[in-house]
Protein backbone atom coordinates (compact mmCIF):
# COMPACT_ATOMS: atom_id res chain seq x y z
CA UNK A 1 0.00 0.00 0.00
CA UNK A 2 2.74 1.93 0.99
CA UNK A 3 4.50 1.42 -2.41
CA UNK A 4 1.02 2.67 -4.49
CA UNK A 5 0.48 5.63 -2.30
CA UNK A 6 3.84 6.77 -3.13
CA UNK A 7 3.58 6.25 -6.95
CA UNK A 8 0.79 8.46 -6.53
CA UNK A 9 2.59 11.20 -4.57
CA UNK A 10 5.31 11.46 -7.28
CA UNK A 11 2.89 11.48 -10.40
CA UNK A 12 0.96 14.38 -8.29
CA UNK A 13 4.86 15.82 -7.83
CA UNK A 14 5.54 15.17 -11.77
CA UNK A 15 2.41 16.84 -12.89
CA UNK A 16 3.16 20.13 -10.93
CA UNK A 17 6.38 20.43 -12.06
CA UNK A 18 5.83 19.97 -15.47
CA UNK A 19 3.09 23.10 -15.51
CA UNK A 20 4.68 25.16 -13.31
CA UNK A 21 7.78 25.06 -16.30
CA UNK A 22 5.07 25.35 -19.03
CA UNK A 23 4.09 22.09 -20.50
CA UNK A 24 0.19 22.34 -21.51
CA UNK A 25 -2.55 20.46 -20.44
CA UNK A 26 -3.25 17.81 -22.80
CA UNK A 27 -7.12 18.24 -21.63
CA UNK A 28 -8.90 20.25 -24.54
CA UNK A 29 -12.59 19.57 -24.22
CA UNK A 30 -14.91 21.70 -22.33
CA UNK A 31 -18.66 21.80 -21.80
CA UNK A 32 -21.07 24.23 -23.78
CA UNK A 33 -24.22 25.82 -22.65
CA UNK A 34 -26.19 22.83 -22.81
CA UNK A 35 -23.67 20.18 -21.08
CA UNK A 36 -22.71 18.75 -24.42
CA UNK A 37 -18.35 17.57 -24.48
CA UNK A 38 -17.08 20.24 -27.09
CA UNK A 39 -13.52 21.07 -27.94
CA UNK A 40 -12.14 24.13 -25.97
CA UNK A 41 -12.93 27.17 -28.07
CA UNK A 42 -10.53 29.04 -29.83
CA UNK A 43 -8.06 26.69 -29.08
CA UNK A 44 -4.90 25.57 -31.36
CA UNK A 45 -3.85 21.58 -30.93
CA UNK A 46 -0.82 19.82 -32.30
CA UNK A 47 -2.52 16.69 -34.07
CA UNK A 48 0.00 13.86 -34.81
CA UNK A 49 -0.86 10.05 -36.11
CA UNK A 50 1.81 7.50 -37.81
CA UNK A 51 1.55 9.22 -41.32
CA UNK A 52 0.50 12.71 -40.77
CA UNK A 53 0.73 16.20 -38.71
CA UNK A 54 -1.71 19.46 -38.34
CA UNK A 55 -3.04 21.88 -36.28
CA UNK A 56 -6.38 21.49 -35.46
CA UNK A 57 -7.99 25.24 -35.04
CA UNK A 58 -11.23 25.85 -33.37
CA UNK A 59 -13.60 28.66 -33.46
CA UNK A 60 -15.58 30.78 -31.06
CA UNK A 61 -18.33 27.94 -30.33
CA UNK A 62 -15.31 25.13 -30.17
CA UNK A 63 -15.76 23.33 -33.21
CA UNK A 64 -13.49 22.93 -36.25
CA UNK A 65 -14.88 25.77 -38.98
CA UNK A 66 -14.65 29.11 -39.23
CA UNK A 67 -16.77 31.18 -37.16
CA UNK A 68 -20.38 31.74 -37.80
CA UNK A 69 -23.72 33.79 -36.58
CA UNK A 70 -26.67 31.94 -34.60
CA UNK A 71 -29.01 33.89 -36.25
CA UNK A 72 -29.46 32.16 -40.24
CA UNK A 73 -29.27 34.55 -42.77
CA UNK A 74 -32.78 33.93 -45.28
CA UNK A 75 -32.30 30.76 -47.96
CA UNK A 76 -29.66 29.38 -46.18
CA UNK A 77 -29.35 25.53 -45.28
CA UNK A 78 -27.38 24.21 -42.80
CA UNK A 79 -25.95 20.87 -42.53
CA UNK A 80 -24.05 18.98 -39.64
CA UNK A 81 -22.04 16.18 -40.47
CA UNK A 82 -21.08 14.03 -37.36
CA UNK A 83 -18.83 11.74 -37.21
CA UNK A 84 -16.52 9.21 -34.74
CA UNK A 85 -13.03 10.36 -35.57
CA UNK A 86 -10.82 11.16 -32.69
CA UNK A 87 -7.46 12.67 -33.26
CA UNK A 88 -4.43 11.91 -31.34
CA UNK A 89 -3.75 15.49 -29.67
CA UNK A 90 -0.31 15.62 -28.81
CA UNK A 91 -0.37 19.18 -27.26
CA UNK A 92 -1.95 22.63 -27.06
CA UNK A 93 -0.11 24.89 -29.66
């Protein structure tokens, strides 16, 4: 017990030190208005898999477009397209 308790301790330890010297969170998701898991908004996010690397920008509201009003303009459609994708988020950029 003693041995868990002080694993514990020094990952606590660890994870002050490394934002007091300025490594990010790796936590980007937040909660909007309506308790829904968004991304954080305006946020920037280093985005790295096997074959590929980008930074994933997100707008106002926290999701990945450019910003937009509430309000639709007349004769406009709007469609959401949902998917299952997760990225592998190295860090906050």
């Amino acid at each position: 017990m003693k041995i868990i308790g002080g694993i514990a301790i020094a990952f606590i330890i660890v994870e002050i030190v490394l934002r007091i010297i300025g490594f990010p969170s790796l936590n980007t998701n937040t909660y909007d208005k309506n308790n829904l898991v968004i991304f954080k908004p305006n946020g920037q996010f280093l985005v790295k898999d096997r074959c590929y690397s980008n930074t994933l920008v997100t707008n106002s509201m926290g999701f990945h477009s450019e910003n937009f009003s509430i309000e639709k303009p007349a004769n406009t459609f709007r469609i959401v397209i949902l998917g299952d994708s997760s990225p592998k988020i190295v860090h906050s950029v």
